[in-house]
C-alpha atoms as a PDB file:
ATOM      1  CA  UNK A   1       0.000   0.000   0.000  1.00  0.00           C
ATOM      2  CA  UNK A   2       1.121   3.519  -0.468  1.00  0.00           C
ATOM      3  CA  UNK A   3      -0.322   6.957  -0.393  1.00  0.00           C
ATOM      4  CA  UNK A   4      -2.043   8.564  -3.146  1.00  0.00           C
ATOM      5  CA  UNK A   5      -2.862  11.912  -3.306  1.00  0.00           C
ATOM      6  CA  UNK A   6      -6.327  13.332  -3.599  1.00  0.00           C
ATOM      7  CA  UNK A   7      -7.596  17.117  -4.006  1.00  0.00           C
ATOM      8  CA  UNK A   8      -9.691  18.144  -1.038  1.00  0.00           C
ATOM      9  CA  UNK A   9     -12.238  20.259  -2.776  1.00  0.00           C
ATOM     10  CA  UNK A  10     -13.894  21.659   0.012  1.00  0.00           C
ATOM     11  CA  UNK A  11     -10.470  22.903   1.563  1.00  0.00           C
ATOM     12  CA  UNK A  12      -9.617  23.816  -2.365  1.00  0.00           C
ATOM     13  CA  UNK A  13     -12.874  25.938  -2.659  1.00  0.00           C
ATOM     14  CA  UNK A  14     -12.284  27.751   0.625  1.00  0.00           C
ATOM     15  CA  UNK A  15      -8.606  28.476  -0.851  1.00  0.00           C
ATOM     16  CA  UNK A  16      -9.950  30.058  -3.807  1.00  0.00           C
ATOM     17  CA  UNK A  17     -12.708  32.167  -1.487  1.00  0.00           C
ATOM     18  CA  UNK A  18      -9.915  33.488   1.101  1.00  0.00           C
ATOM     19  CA  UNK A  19      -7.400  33.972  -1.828  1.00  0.00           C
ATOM     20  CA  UNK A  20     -10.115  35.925  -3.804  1.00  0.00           C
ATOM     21  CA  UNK A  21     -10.713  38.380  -0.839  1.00  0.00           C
ATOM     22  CA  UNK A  22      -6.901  38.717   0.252  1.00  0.00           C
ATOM     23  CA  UNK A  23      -6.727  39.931  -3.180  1.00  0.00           C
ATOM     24  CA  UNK A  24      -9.638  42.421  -2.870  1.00  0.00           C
ATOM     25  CA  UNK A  25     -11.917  40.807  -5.630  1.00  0.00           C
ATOM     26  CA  UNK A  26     -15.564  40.196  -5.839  1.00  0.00           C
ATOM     27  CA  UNK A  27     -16.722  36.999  -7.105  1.00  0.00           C
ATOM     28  CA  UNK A  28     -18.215  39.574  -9.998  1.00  0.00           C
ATOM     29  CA  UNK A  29     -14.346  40.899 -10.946  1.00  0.00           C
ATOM     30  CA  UNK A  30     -13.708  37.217 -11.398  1.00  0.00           C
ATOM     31  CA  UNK A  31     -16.443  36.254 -13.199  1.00  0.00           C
ATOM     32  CA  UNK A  32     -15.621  39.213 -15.636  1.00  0.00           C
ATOM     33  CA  UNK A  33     -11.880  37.929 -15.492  1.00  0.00           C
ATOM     34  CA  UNK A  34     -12.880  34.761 -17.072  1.00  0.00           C
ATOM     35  CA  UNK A  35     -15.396  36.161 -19.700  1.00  0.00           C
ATOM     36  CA  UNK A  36     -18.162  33.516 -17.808  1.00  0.00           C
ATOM     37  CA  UNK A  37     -21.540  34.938 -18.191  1.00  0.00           C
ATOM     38  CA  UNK A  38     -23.091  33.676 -14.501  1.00  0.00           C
ATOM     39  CA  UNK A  39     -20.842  33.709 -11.556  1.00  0.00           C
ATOM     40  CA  UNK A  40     -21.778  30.017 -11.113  1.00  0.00           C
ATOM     41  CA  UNK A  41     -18.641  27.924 -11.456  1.00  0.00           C
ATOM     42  CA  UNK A  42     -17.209  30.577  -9.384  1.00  0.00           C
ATOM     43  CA  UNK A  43     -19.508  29.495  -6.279  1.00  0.00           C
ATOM     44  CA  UNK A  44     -19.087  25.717  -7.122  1.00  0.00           C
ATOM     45  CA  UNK A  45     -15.040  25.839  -6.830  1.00  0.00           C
ATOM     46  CA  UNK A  46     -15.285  28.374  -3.522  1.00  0.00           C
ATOM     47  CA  UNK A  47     -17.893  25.738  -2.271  1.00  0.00           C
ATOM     48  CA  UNK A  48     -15.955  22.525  -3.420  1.00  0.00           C
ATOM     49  CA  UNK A  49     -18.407  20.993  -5.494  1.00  0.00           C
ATOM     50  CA  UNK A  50     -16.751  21.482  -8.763  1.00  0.00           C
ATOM     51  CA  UNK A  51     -12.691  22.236  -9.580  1.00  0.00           C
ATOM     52  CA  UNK A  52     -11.595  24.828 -11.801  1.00  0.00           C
ATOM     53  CA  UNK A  53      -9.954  23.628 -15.038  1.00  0.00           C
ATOM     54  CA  UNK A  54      -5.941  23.600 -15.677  1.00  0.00           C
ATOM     55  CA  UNK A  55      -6.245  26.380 -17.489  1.00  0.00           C
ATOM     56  CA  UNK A  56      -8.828  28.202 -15.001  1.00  0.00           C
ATOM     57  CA  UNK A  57      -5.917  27.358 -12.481  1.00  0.00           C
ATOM     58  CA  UNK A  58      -3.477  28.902 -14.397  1.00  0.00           C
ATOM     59  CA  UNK A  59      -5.466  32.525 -14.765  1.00  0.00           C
ATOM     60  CA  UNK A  60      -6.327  32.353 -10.811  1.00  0.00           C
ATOM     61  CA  UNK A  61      -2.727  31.375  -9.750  1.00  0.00           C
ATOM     62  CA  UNK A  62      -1.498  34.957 -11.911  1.00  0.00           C
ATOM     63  CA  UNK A  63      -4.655  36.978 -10.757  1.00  0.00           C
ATOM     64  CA  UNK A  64      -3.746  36.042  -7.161  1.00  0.00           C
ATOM     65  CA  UNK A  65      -0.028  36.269  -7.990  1.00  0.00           C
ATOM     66  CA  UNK A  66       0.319  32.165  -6.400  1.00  0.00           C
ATOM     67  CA  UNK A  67       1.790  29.140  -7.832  1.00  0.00           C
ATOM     68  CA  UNK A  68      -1.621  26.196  -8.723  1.00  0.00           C
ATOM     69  CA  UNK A  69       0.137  24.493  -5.468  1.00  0.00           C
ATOM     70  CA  UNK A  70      -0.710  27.078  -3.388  1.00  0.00           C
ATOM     71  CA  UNK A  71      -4.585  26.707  -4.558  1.00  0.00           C
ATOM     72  CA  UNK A  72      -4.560  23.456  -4.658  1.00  0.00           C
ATOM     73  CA  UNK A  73      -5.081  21.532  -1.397  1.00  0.00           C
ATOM     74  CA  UNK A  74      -4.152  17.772  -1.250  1.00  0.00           C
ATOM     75  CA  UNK A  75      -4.989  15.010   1.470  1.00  0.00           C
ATOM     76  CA  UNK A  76      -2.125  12.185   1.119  1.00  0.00           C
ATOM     77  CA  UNK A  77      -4.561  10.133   3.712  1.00  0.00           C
ATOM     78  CA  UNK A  78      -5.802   8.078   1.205  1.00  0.00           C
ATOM     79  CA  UNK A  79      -3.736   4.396   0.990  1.00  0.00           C
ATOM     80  CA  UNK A  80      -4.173   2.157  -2.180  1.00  0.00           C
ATOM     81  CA  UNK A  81      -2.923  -0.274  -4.375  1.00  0.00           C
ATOM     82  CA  UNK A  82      -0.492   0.790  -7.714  1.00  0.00           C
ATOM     83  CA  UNK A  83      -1.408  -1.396 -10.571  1.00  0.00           C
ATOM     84  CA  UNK A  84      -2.888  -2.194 -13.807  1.00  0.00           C
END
């Protein structure tokens, strides 16, 4: 058995929310940042039920001026098997 890393999405999401206010933005200046016509996806990543794309991850790590690791929260709890 060995660890495998998994993305916590809920601790991701709440990342992206604290990171978005440290930086002074609404969830409005983001949703204009990424051309998105509802603020939608925007809510689902803050709330964890969704992740932002590699390339959405790209755009937030510059806008908050971060590295995709610093968004990116990962829980090495998780034990499995490496296999085909």
């Amino acid at each position: 058995m060995i660890s495998i890393p998994v993305i916590d999405m809920v601790a991701t999401g709440r990342n992206i929310a604290n990171m978005r206010e440290r930086a002074g933005l609404s969830v409005r200046d983001l949703q204009v940042t990424f051309g998105f016509a509802t603020p939608q996806a925007i809510y689902k990543w803050q709330h964890g039920t969704a992740m932002p794309t590699l390339d959405n991850l790209v755009v937030l790590a510059a806008v908050f001026g971060v590295t995709m690791d610093d968004i990116i929260v990962m829980n090495t709890e998780v034990s499995g098997q490496m296999g085909a």
